[in-house]
Protein backbone atom coordinates (compact mmCIF):
# COMPACT_ATOMS: atom_id res chain seq x y z
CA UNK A 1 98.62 130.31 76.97
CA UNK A 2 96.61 129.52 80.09
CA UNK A 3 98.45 126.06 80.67
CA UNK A 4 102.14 127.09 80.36
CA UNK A 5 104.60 125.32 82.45
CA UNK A 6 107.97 126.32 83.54
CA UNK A 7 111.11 124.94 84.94
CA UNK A 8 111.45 125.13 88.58
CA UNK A 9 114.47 122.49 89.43
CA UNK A 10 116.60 120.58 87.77
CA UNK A 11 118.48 117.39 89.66
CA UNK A 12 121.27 115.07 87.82
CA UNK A 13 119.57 112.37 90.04
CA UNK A 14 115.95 111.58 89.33
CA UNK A 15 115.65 109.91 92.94
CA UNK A 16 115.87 113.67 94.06
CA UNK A 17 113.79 114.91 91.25
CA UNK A 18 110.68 113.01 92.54
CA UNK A 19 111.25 113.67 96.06
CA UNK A 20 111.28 117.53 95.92
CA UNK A 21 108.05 117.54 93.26
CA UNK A 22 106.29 115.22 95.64
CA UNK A 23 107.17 118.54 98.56
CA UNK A 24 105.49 121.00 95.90
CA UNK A 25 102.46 118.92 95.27
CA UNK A 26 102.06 118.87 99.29
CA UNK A 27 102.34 122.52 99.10
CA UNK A 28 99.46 122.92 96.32
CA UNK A 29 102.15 122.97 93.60
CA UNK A 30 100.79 120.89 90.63
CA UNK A 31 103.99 120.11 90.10
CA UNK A 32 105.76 116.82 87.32
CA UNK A 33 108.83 115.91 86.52
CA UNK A 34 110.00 115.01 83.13
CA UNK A 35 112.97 113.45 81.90
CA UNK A 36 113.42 111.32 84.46
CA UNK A 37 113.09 108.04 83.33
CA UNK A 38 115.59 109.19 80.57
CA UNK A 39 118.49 109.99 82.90
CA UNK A 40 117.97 107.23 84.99
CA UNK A 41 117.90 104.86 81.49
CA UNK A 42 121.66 106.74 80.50
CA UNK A 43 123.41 108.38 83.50
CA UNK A 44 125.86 109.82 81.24
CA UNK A 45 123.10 111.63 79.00
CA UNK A 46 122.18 113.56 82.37
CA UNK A 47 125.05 116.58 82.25
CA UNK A 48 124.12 116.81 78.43
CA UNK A 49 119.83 117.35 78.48
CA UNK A 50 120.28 119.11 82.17
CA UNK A 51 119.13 116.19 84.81
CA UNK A 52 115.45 115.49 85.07
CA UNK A 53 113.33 118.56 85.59
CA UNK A 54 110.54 119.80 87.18
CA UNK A 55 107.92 121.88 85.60
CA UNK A 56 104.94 123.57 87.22
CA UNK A 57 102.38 125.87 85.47
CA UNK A 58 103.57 129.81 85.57
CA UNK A 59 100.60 130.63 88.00
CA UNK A 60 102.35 128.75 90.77
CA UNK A 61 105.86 129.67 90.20
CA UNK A 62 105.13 131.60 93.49
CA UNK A 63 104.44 129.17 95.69
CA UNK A 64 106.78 126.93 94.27
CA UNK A 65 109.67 128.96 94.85
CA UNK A 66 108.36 129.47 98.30
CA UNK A 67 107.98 125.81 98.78
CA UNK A 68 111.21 125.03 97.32
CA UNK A 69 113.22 127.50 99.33
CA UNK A 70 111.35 125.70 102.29
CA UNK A 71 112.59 122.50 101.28
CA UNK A 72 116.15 123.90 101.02
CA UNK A 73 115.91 125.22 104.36
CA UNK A 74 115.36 121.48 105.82
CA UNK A 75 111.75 122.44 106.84
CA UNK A 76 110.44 118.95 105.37
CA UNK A 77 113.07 117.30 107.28
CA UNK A 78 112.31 114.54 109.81
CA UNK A 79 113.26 114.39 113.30
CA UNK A 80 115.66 111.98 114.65
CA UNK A 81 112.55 110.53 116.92
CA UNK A 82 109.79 110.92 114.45
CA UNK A 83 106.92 108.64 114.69
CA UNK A 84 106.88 107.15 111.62
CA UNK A 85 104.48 104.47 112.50
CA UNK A 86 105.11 100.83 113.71
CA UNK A 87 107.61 98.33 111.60
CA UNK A 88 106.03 96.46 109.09
């Protein structure tokens, strides 16, 4: 199948879940997460169906793993003095 998605992460919190696919899809990575909303309804549930997880299609596994490793690395990572615009 042309649109067959595989497991690249899985996180026990889906906080993290969301954070890391939102890193893929800024590296080009069509990237979801699924069973999130799941694990955050029944904590307890998460060791059991493996945290939420996050799928992208098999012809970006590449660049996923690439962009994942960065993410690992810290390379997303904010500076102490980072300009993140003013207060709101």
């Amino acid at each position: 199948m042309e649109n067959d998605y595989r497991i690249i992460a899985q996180f026990l919190i889906p906080t993290e879940a969301h954070l890391v696919c939102g890193c893929l899809v800024a590296a080009g990575v069509p990237a979801v997460v699924c069973d999130d909303q799941l694990v955050q309804a029944n904590l307890l549930w998460a060791p059991a169906i493996g945290g939420a997880r996050i799928l992208v299609p098999d012809e970006f596994m590449y660049k996923a793993r690439e962009a994942l490793a960065a993410y690992e690395r810290g390379e997303y990572a904010l500076a102490e003095d980072a300009d993140v615009g003013p207060p709101r």
